[in-house]
C-alpha atoms as a PDB file:
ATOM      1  CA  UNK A   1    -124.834  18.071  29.528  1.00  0.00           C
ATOM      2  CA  UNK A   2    -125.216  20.866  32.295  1.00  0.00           C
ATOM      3  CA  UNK A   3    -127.414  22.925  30.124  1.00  0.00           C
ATOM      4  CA  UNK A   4    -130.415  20.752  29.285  1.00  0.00           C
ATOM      5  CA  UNK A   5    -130.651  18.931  32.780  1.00  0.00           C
ATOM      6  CA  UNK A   6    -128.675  20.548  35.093  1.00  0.00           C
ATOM      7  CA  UNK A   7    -127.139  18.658  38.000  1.00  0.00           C
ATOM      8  CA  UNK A   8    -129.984  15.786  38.125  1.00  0.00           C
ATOM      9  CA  UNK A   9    -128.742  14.403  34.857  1.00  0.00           C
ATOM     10  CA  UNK A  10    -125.432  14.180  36.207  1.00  0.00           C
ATOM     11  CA  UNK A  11    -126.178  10.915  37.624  1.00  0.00           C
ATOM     12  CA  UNK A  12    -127.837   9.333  34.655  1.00  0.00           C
ATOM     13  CA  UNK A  13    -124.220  10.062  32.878  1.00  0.00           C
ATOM     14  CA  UNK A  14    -122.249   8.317  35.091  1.00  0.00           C
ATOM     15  CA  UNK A  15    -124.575   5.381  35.117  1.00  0.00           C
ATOM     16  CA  UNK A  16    -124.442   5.090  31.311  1.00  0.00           C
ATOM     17  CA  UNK A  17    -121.188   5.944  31.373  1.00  0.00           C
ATOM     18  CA  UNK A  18    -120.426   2.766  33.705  1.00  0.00           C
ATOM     19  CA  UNK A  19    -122.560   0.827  31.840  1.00  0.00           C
ATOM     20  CA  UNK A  20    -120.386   1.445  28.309  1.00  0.00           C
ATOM     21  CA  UNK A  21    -117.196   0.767  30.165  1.00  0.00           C
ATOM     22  CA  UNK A  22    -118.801  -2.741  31.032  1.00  0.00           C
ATOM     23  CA  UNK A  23    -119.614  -3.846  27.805  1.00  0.00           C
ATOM     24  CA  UNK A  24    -116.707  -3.004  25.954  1.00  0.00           C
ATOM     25  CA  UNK A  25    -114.868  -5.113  29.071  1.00  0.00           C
ATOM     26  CA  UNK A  26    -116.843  -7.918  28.567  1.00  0.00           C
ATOM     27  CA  UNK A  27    -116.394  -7.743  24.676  1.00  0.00           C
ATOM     28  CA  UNK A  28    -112.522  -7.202  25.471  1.00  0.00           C
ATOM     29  CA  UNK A  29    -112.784 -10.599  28.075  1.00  0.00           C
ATOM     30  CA  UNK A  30    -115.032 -12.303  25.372  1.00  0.00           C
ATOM     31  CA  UNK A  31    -112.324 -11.580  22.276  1.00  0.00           C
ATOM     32  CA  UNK A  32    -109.579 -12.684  24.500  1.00  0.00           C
ATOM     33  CA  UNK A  33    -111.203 -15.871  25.492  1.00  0.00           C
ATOM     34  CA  UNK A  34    -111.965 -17.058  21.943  1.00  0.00           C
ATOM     35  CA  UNK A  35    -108.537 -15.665  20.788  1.00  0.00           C
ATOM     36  CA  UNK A  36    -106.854 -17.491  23.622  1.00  0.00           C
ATOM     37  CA  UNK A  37    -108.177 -20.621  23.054  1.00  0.00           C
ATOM     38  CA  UNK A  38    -108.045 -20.530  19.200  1.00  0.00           C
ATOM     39  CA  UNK A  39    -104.664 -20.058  18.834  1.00  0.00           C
ATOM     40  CA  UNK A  40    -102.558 -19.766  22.039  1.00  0.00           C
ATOM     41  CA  UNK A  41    -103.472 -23.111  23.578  1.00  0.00           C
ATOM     42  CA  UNK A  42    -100.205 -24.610  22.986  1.00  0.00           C
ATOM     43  CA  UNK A  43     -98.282 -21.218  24.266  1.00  0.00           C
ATOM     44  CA  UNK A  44     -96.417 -20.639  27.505  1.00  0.00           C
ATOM     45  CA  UNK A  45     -98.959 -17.474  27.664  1.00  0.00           C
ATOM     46  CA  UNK A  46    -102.035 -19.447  27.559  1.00  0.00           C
ATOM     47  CA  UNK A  47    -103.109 -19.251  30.983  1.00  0.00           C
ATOM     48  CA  UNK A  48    -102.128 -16.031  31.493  1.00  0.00           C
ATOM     49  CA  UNK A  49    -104.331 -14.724  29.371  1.00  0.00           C
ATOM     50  CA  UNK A  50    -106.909 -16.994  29.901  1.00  0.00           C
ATOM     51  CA  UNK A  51    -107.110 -15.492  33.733  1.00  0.00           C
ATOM     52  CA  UNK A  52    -106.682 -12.317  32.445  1.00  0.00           C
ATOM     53  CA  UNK A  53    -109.698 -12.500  29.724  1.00  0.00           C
ATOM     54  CA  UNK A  54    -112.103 -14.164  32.510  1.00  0.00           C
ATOM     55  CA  UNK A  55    -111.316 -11.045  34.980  1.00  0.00           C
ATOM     56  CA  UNK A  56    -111.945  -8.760  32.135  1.00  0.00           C
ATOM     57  CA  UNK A  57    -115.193 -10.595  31.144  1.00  0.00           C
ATOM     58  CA  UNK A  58    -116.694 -10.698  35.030  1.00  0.00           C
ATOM     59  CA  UNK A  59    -115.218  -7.844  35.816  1.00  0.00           C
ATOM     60  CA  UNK A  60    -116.860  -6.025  33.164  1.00  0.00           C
ATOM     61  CA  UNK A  61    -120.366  -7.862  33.962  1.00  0.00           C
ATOM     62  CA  UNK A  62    -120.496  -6.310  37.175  1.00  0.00           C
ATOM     63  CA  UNK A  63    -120.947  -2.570  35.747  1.00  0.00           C
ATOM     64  CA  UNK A  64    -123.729  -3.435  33.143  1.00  0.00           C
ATOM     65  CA  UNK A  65    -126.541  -4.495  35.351  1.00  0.00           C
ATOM     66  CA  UNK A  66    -129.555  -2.430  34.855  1.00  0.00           C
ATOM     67  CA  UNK A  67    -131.569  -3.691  37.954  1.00  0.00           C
ATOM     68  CA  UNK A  68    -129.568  -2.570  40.401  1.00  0.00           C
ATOM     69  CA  UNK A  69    -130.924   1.225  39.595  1.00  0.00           C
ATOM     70  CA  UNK A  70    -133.554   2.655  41.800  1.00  0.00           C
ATOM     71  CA  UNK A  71    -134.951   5.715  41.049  1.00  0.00           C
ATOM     72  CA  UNK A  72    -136.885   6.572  43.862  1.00  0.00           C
ATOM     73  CA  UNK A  73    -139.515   9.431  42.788  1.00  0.00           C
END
């Protein structure tokens, strides 16, 4: 990483690096969701992990985004 680009690629990694931690909270907040409501909608837990799934799944949707980059060269 710090050979081949030195400290200008440092922000592309973080940005990608975001931007995997996104998706695999929205797939986490997606599974959850179908999970929940395929076989826990009769269960005490129901709603808790219904809340918990749609936080995940927003949550998550806020680090993917690829317009809000600007490279300004």
């Amino acid at each position: 990483m710090w050979l081949n680009g030195g400290i200008q690629n440092w922000k592309g990694w973080v940005y990608m690096f975001k931007r995997w931690i996104g998706i695999t909270l929205v797939l986490i907040g997606a599974i959850g969701l179908v999970v929940n409501v395929s076989f826990f909608k009769g269960s005490e837990y129901y709603d808790i992990i219904r809340v918990i799934s749609v936080i995940l799944f927003l949550g998550g949707g806020l680090f993917i985004p690829e317009y809000l980059r600007t490279d300004k060269k």
